[in-house]
N, C-alpha and C. Protein backbone atom coordinates (compact mmCIF):
# COMPACT_ATOMS: atom_id res chain seq x y z
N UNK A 1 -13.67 -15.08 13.31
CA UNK A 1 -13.85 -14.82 11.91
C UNK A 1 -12.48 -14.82 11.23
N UNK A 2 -12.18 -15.50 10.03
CA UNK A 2 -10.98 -15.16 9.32
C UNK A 2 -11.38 -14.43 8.36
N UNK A 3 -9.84 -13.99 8.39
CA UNK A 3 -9.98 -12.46 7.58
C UNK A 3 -9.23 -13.05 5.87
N UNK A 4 -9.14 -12.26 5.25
CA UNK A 4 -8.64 -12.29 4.15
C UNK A 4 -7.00 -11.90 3.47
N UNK A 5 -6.08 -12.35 3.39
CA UNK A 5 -4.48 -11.15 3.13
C UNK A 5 -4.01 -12.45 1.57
N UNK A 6 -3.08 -11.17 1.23
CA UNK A 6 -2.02 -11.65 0.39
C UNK A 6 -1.23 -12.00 0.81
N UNK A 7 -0.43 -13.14 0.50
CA UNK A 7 0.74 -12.97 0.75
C UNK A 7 2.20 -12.15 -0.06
N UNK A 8 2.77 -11.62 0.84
CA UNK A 8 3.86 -10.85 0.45
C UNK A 8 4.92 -11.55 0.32
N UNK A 9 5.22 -12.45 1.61
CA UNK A 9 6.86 -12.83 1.73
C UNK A 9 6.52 -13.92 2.95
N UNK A 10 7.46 -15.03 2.32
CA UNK A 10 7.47 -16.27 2.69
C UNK A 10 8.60 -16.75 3.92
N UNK A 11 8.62 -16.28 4.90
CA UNK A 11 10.26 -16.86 5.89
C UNK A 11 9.52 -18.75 6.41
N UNK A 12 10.07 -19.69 5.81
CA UNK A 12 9.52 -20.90 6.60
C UNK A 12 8.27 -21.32 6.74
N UNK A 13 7.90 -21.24 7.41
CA UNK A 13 6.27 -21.32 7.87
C UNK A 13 5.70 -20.59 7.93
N UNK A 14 6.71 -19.14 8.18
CA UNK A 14 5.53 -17.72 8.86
C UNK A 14 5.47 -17.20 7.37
N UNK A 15 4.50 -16.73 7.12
CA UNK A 15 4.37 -15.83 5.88
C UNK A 15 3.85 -13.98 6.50
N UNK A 16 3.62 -13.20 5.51
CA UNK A 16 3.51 -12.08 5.81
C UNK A 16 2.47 -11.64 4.73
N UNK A 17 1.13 -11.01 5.38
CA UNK A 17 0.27 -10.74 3.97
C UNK A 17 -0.30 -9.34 4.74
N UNK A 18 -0.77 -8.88 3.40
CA UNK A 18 -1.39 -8.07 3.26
C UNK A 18 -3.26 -8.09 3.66
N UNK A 19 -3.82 -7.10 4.63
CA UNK A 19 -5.29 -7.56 4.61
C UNK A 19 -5.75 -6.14 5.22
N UNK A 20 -6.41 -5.12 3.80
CA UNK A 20 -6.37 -4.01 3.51
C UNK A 20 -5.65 -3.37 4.08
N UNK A 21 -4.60 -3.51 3.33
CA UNK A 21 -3.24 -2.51 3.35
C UNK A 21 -2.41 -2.54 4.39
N UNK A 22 -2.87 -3.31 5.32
CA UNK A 22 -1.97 -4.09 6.98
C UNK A 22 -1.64 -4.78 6.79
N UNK A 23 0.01 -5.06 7.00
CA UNK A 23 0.93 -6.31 6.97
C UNK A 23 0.34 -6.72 8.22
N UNK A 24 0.29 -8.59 7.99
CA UNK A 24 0.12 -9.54 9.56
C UNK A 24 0.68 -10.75 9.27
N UNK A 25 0.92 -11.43 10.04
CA UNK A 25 2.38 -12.59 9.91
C UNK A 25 1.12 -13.68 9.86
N UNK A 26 1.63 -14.75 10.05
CA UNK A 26 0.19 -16.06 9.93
C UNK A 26 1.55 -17.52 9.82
N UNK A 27 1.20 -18.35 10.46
CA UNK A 27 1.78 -19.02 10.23
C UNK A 27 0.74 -20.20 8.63
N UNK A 28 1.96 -20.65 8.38
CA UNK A 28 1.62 -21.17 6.71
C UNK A 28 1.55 -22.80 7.07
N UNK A 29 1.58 -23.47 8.00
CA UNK A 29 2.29 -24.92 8.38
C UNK A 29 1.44 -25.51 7.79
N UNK A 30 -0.44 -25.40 8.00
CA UNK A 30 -1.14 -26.13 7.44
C UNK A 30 -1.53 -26.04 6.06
N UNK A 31 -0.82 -25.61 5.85
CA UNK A 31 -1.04 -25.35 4.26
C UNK A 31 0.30 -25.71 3.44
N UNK A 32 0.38 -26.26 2.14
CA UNK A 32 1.35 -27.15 1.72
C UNK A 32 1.72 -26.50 0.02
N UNK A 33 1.02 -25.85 -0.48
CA UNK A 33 0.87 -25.68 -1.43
C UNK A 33 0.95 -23.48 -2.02
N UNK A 34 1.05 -23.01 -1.00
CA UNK A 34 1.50 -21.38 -1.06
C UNK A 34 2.42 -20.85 -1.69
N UNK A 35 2.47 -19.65 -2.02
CA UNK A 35 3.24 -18.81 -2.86
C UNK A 35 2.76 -17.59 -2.96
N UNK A 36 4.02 -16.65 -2.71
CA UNK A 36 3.81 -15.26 -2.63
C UNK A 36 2.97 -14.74 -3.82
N UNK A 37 2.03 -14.26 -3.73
CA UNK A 37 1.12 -13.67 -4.30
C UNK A 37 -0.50 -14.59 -4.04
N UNK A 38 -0.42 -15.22 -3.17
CA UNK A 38 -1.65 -16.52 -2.97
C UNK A 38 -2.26 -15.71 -1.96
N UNK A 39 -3.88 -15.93 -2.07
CA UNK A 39 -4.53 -15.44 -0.90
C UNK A 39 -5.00 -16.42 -0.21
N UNK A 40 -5.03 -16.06 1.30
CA UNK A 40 -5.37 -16.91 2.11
C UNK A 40 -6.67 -16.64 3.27
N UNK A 41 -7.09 -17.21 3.69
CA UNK A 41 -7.66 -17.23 4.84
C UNK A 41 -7.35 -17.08 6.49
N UNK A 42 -6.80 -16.08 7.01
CA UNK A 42 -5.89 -16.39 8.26
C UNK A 42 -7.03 -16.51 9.08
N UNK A 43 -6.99 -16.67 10.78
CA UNK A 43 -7.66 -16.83 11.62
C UNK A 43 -6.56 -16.86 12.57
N UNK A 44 -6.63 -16.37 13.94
CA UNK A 44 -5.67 -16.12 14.81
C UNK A 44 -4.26 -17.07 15.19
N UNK A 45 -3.97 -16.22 13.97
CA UNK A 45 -2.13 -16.63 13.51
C UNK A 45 -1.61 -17.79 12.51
N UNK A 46 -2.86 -18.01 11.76
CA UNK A 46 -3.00 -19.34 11.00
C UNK A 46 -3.79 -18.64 10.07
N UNK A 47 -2.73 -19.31 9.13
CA UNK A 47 -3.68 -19.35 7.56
C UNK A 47 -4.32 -20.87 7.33
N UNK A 48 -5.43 -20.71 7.42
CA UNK A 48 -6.35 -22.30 7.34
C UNK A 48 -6.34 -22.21 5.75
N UNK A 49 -6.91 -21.40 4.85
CA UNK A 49 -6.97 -21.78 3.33
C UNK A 49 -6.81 -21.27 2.53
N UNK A 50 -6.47 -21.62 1.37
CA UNK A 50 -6.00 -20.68 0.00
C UNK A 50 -7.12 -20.39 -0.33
N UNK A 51 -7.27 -19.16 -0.96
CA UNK A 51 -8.51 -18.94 -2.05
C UNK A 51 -8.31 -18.26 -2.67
N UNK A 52 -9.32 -18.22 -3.98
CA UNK A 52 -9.14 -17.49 -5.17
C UNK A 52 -8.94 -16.11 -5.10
N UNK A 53 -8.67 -15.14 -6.06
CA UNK A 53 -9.14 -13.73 -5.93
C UNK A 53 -10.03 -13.15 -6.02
N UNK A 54 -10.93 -14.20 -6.91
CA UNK A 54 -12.45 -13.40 -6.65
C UNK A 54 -13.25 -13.93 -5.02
N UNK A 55 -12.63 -14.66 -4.50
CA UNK A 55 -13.00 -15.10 -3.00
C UNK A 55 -12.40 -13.84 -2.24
N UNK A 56 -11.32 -13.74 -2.48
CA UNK A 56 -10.31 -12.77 -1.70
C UNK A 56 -11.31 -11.54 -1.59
N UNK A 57 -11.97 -10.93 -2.71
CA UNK A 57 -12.71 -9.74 -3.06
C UNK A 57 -13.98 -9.86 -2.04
N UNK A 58 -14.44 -11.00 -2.18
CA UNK A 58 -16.25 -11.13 -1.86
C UNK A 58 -15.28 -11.00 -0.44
N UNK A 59 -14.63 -11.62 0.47
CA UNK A 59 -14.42 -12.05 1.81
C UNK A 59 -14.04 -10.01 2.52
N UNK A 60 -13.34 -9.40 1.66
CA UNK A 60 -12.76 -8.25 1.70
C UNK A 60 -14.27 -7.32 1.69
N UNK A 61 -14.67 -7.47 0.85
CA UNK A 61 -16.09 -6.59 0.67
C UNK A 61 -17.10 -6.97 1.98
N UNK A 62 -16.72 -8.12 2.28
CA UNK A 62 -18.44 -8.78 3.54
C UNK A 62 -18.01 -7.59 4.63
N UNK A 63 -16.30 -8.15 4.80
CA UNK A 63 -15.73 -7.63 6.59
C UNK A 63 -16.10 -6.11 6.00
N UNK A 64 -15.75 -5.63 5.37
CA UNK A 64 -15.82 -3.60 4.97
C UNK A 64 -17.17 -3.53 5.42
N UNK A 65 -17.99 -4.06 4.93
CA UNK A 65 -19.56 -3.72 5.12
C UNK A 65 -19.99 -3.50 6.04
N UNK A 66 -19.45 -5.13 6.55
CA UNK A 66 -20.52 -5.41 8.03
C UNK A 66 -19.35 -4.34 9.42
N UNK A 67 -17.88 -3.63 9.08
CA UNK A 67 -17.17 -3.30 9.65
C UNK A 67 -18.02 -1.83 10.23
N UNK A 68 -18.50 -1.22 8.56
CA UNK A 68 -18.84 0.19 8.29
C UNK A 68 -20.45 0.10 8.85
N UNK A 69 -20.96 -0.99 8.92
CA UNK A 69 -22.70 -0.94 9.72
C UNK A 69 -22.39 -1.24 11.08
N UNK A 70 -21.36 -1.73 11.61
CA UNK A 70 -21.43 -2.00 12.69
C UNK A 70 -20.83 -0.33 13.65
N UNK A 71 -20.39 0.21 12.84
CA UNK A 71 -20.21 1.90 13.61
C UNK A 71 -21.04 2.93 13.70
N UNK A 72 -21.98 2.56 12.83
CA UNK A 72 -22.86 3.41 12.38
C UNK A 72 -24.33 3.23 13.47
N UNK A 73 -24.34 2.00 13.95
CA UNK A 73 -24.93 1.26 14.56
C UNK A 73 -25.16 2.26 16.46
N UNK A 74 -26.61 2.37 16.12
CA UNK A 74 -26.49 3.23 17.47
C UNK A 74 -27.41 2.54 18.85
């Protein structure tokens, strides 16, 4: 599953985002078009895609949900 972050800060390829309130590094290579404040799509160590902020929100809200039913879960 990819998760959702901001980006914070740009070194090269690796970027650094935010994905509720946890910094995680991601590399940026396949992607051509980024900038600090862009949200992305990471997946293990890769940001596959930019997306909007109202994407950023819906993608942020699914993982919380299904995070908070899946503990509750007996």
């Amino acid at each position: 599953m990819a998760i959702p972050g901001k980006i914070k800060k740009i070194e090269s390829t690796l970027a650094t985002f935010d994905y509720d309130g946890v910094d995680y590094k991601a590399d940026i290579s396949l992607l051509t078009d980024v900038e600090i404040g862009d949200y992305v799509l990471m997946h293990d160590g890769r940001a596959l895609s930019k997306i909007s902020e109202p994407e950023y929100l819906e993608q942020l809200e699914f993982i919380t949900t299904h995070e908070e039913m899946a503990c509750h879960k007996h």
